[in-house]
C-alpha atoms as a PDB file:
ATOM      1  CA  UNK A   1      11.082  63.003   7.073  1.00  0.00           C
ATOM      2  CA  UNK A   2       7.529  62.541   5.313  1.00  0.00           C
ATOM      3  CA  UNK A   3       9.312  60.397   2.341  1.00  0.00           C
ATOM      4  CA  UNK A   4      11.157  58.188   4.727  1.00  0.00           C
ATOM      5  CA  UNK A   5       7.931  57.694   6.548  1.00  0.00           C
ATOM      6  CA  UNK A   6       6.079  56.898   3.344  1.00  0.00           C
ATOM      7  CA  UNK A   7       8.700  54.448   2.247  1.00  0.00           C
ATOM      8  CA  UNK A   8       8.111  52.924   5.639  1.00  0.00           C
ATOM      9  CA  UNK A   9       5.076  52.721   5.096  1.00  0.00           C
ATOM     10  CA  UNK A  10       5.202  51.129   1.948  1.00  0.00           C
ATOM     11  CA  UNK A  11       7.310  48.180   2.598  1.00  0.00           C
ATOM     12  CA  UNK A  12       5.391  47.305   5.712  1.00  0.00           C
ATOM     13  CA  UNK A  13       2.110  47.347   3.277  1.00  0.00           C
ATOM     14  CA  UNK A  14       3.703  45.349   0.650  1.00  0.00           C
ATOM     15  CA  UNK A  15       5.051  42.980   3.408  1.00  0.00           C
ATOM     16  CA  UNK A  16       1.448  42.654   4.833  1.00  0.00           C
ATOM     17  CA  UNK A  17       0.084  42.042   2.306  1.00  0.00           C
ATOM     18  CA  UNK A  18       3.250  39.081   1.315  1.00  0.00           C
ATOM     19  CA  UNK A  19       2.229  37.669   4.203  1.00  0.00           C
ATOM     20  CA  UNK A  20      -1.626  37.563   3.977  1.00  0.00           C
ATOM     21  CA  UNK A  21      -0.784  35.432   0.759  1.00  0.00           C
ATOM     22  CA  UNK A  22       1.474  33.058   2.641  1.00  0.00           C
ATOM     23  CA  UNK A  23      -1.268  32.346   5.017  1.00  0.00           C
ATOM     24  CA  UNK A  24      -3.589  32.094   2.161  1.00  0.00           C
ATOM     25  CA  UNK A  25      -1.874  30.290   1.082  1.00  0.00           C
ATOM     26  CA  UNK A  26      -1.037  27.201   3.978  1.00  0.00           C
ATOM     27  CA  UNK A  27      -5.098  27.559   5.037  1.00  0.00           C
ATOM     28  CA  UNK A  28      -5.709  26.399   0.977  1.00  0.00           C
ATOM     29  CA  UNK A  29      -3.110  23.606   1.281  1.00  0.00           C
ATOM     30  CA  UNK A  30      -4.818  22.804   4.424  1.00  0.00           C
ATOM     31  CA  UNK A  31      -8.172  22.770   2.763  1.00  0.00           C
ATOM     32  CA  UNK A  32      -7.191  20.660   0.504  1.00  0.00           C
ATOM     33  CA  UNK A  33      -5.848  18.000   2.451  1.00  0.00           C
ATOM     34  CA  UNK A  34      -8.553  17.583   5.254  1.00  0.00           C
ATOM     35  CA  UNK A  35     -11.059  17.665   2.138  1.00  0.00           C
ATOM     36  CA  UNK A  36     -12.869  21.276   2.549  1.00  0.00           C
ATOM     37  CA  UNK A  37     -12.547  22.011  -0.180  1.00  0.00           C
ATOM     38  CA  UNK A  38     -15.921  22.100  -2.460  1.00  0.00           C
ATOM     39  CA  UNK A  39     -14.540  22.612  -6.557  1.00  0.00           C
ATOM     40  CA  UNK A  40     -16.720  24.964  -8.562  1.00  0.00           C
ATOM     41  CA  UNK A  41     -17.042  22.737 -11.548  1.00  0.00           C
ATOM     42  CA  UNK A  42     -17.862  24.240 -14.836  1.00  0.00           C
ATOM     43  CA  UNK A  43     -16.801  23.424 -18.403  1.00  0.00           C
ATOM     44  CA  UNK A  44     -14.676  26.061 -19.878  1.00  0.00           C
ATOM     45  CA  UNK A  45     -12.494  26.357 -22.891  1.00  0.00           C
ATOM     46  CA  UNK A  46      -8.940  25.521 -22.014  1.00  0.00           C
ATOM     47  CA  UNK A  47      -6.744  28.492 -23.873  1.00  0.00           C
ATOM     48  CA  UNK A  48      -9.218  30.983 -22.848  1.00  0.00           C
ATOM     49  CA  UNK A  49      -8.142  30.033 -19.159  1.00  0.00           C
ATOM     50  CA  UNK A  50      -4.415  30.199 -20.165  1.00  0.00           C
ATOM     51  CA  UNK A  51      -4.576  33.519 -22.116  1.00  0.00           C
ATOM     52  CA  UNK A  52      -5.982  34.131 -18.763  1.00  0.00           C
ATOM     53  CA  UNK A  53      -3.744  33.388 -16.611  1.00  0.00           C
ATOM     54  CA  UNK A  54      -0.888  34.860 -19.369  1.00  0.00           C
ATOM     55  CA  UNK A  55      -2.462  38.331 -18.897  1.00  0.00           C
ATOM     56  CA  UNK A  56      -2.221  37.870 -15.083  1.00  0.00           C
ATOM     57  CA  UNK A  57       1.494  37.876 -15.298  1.00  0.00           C
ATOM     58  CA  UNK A  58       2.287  39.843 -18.308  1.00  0.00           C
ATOM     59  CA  UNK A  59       3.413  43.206 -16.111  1.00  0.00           C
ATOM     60  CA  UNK A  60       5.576  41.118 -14.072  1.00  0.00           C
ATOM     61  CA  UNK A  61       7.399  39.772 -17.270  1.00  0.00           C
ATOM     62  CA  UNK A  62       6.964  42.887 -19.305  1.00  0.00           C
ATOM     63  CA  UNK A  63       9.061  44.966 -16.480  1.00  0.00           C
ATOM     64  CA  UNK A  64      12.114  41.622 -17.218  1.00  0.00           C
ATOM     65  CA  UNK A  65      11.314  42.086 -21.087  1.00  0.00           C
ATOM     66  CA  UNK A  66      10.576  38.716 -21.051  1.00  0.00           C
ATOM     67  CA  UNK A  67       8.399  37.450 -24.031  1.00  0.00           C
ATOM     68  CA  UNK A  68       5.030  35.012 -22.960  1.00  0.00           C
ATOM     69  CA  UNK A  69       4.134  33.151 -26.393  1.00  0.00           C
ATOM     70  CA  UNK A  70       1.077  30.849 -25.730  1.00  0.00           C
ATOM     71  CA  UNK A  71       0.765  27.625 -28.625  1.00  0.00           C
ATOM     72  CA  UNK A  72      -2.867  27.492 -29.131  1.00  0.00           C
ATOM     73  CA  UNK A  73      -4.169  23.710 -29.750  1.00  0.00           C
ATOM     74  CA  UNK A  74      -5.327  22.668 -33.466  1.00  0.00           C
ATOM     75  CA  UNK A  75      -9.192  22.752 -32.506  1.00  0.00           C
ATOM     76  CA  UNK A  76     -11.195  23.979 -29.080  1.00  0.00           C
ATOM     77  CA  UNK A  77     -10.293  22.273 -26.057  1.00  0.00           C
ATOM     78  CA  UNK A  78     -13.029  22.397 -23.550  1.00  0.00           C
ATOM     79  CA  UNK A  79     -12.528  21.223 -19.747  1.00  0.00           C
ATOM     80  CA  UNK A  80     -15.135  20.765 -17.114  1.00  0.00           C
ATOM     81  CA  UNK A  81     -13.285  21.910 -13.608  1.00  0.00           C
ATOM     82  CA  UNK A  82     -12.777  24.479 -11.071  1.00  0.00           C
ATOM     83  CA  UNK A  83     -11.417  27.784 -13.671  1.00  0.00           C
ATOM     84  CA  UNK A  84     -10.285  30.116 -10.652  1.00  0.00           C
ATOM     85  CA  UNK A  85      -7.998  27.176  -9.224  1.00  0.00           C
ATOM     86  CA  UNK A  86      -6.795  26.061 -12.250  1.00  0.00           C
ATOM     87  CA  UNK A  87      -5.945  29.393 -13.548  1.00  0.00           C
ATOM     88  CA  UNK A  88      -4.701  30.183 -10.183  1.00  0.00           C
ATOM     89  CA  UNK A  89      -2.057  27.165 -10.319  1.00  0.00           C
ATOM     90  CA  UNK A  90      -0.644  27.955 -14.398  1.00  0.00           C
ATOM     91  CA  UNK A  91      -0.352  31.182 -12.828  1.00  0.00           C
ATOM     92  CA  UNK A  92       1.710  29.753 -10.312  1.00  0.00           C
ATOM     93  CA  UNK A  93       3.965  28.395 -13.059  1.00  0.00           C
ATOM     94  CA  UNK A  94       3.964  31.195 -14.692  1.00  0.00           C
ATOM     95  CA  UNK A  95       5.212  33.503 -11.975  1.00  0.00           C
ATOM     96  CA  UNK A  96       8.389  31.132 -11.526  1.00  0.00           C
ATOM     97  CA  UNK A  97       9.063  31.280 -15.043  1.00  0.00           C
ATOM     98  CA  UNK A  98       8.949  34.853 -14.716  1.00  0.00           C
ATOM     99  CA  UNK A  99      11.041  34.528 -11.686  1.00  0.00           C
ATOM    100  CA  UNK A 100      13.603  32.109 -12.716  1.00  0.00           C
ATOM    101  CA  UNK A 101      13.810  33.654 -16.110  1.00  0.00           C
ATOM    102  CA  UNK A 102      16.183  35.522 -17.582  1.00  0.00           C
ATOM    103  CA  UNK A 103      15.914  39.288 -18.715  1.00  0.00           C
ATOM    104  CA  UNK A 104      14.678  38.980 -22.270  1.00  0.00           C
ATOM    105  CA  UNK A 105      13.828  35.671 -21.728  1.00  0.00           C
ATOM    106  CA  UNK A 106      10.875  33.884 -23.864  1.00  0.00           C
ATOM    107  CA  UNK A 107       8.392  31.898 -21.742  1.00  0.00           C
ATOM    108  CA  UNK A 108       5.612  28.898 -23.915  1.00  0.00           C
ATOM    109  CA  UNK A 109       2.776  28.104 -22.560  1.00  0.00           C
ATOM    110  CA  UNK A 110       1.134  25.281 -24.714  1.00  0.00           C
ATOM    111  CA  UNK A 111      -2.543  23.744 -24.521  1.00  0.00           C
ATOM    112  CA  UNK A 112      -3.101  20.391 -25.837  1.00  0.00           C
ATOM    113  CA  UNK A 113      -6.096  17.590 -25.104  1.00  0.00           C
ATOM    114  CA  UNK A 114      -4.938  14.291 -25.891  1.00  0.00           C
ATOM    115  CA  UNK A 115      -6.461  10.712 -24.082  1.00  0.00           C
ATOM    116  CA  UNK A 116      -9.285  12.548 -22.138  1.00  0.00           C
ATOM    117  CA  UNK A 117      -7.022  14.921 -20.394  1.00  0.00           C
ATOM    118  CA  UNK A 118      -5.921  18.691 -21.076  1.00  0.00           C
ATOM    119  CA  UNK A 119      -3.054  19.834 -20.203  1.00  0.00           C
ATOM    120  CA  UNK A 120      -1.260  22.966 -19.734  1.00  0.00           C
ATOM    121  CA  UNK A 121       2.345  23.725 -20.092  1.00  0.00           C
ATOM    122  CA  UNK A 122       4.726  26.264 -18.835  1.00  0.00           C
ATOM    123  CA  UNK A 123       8.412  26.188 -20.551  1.00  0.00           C
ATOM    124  CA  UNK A 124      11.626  28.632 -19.714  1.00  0.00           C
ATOM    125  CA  UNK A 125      14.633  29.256 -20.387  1.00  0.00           C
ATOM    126  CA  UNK A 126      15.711  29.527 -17.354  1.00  0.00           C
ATOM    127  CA  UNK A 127      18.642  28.276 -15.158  1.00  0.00           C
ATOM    128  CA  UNK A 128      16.691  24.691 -14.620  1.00  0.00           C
ATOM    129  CA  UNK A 129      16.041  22.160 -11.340  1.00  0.00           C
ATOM    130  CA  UNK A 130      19.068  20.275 -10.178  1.00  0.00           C
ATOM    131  CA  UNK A 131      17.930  16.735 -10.279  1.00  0.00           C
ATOM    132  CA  UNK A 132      19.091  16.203  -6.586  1.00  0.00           C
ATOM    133  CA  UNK A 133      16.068  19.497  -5.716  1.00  0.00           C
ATOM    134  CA  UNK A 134      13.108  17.935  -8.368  1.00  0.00           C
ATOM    135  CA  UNK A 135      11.722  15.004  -5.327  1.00  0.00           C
ATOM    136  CA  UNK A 136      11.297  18.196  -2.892  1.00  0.00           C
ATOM    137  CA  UNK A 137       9.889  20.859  -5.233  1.00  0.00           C
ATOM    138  CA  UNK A 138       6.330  20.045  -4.286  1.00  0.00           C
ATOM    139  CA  UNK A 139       7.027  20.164  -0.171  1.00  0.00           C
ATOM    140  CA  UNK A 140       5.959  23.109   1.714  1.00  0.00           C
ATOM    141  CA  UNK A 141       8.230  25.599   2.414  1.00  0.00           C
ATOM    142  CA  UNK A 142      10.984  23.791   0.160  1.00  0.00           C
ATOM    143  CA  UNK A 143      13.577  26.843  -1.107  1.00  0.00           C
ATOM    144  CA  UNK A 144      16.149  25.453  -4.231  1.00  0.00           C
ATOM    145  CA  UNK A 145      19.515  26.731  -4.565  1.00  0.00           C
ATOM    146  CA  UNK A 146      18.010  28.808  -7.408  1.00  0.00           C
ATOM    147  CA  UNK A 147      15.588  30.854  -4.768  1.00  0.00           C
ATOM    148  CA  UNK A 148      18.358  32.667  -3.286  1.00  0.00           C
ATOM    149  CA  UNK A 149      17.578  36.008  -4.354  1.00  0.00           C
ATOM    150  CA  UNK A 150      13.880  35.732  -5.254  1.00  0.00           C
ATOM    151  CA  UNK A 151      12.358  35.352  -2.018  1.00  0.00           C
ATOM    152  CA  UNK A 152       9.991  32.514  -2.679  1.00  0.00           C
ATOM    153  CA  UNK A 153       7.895  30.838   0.559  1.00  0.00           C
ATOM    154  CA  UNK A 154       7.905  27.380  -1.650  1.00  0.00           C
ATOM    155  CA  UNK A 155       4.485  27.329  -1.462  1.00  0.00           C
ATOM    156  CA  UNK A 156       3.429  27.755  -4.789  1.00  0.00           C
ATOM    157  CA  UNK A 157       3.693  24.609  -6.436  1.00  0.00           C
ATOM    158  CA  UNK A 158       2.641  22.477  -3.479  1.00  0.00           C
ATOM    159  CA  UNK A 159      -0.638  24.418  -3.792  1.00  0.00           C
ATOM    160  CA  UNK A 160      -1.051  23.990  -7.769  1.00  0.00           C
ATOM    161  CA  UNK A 161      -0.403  20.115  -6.747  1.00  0.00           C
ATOM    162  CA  UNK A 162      -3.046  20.329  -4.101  1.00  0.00           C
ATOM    163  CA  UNK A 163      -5.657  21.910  -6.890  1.00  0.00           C
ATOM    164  CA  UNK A 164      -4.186  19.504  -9.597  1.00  0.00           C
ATOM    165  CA  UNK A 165      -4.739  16.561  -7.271  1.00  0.00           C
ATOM    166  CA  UNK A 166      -8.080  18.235  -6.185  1.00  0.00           C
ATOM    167  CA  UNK A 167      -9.015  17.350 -10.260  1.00  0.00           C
ATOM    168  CA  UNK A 168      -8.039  13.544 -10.505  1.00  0.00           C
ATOM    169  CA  UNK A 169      -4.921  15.535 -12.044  1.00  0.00           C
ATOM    170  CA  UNK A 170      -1.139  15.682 -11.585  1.00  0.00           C
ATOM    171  CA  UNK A 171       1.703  17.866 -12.576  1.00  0.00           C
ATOM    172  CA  UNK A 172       4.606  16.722 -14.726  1.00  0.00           C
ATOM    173  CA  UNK A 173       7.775  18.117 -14.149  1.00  0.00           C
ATOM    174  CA  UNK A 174      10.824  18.036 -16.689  1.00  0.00           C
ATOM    175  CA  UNK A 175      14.120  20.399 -16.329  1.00  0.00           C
ATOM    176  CA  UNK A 176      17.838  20.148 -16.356  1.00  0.00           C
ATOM    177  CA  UNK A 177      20.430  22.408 -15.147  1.00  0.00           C
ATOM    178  CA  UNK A 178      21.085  25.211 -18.253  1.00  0.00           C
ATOM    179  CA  UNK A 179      17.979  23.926 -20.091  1.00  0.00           C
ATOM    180  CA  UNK A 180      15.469  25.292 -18.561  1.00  0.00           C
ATOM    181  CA  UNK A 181      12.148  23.901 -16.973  1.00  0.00           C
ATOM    182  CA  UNK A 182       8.579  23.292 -18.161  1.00  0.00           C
ATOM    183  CA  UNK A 183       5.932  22.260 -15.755  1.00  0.00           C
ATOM    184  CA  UNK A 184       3.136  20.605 -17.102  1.00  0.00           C
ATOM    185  CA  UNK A 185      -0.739  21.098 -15.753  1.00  0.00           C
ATOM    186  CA  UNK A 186      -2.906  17.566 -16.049  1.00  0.00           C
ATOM    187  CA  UNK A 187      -6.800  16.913 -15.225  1.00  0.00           C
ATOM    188  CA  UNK A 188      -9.396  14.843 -16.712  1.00  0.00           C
ATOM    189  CA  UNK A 189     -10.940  16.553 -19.503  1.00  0.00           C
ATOM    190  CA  UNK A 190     -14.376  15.427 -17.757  1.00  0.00           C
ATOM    191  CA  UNK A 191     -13.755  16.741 -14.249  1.00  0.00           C
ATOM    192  CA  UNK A 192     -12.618  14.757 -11.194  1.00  0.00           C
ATOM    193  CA  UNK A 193     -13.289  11.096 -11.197  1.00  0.00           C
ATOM    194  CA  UNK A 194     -15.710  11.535  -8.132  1.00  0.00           C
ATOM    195  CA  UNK A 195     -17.160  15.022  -9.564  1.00  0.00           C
END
């Protein structure tokens, strides 16, 4: 019938287009590692980039009822570095917060500037990282026990590591099992070292 066809259709769009991503996604990594990658360094204000990436994700968390709160800093935080990846890697966080979370679930995302870094934070309430899985989160392709039903590649936060290492940066990482997770985004307030 014409809706069985058109439901066809639809899931082999949607899984094109999944797939495009993934390979987007590996050629980036790839980038990143053999150097090709040029940065487009600006200086931006920090929470403008996270209420950024917030709004990115907001349908996905609305549809869970989950609740984004972002903790602005005291005063203006300002950060010379590449916006799109940046915003491109907290959105990375966010979407497994969103993922991981539960229905209802409340999701903070917190800017702060502190020793001549900014940083970026993504906290849930969800399920959390078994310590044993935390050493392989940031390998390609690595699934946790949690992925099960979301269908994550494991590609996303080797790629935000990739961009945060791109920076002179690094990403923090603290979770338990039944306490959640927060992932935390960290590049010289100045831009990369060699910038």
């Amino acid at each position: 019938t014409s809706e069985e066809l058109a439901t066809l259709l639809a899931t082999i769009e949607r899984n094109a287009d999944r797939m495009q991503r993934v390979v987007g996604d590996i050629l980036e990594i790839a980038r990143f590692r053999t150097g090709e990658v040029v940065l487009q360094l600006r200086r931006f204000d920090a929470l403008e980039m996270a209420r950024g990436a917030v709004a990115s994700v907001a349908p996905l968390a609305s549809r869970r009822h989950q609740v984004i709160h972002v903790d602005p800093p005291a005063d203006a935080v300002r950060v010379y570095g590449d916006h799109r990846r940046l915003e491109q890697a907290l959105v990375n966080f966010l979407s497994n917060a969103v993922k991981y979370g539960p229905d209802g679930g409340r999701i903070l995302v917190r800017v702060r500037a502190a020793d001549g870094e900014v940083a970026w934070s993504v906290e849930d309430d969800g399920p959390g990282i078994p310590p044993d899985e935390q050493p392989r989160l940031f390998e390609r392709f690595f699934v946790g026990r949690n992925d099960a039903d979301t269908h994550g590649v494991g590609l996303g936060l080797p790629t935000a590591l990739a961009i945060a290492q791109a920076h002179g940066g690094r990403i923090d990482v603290r979770s338990a099992p039944g306490r959640g997770s927060t992932f935390t985004l960290v590049v010289p307030a100045d831009g990369p070292p060699d910038g």
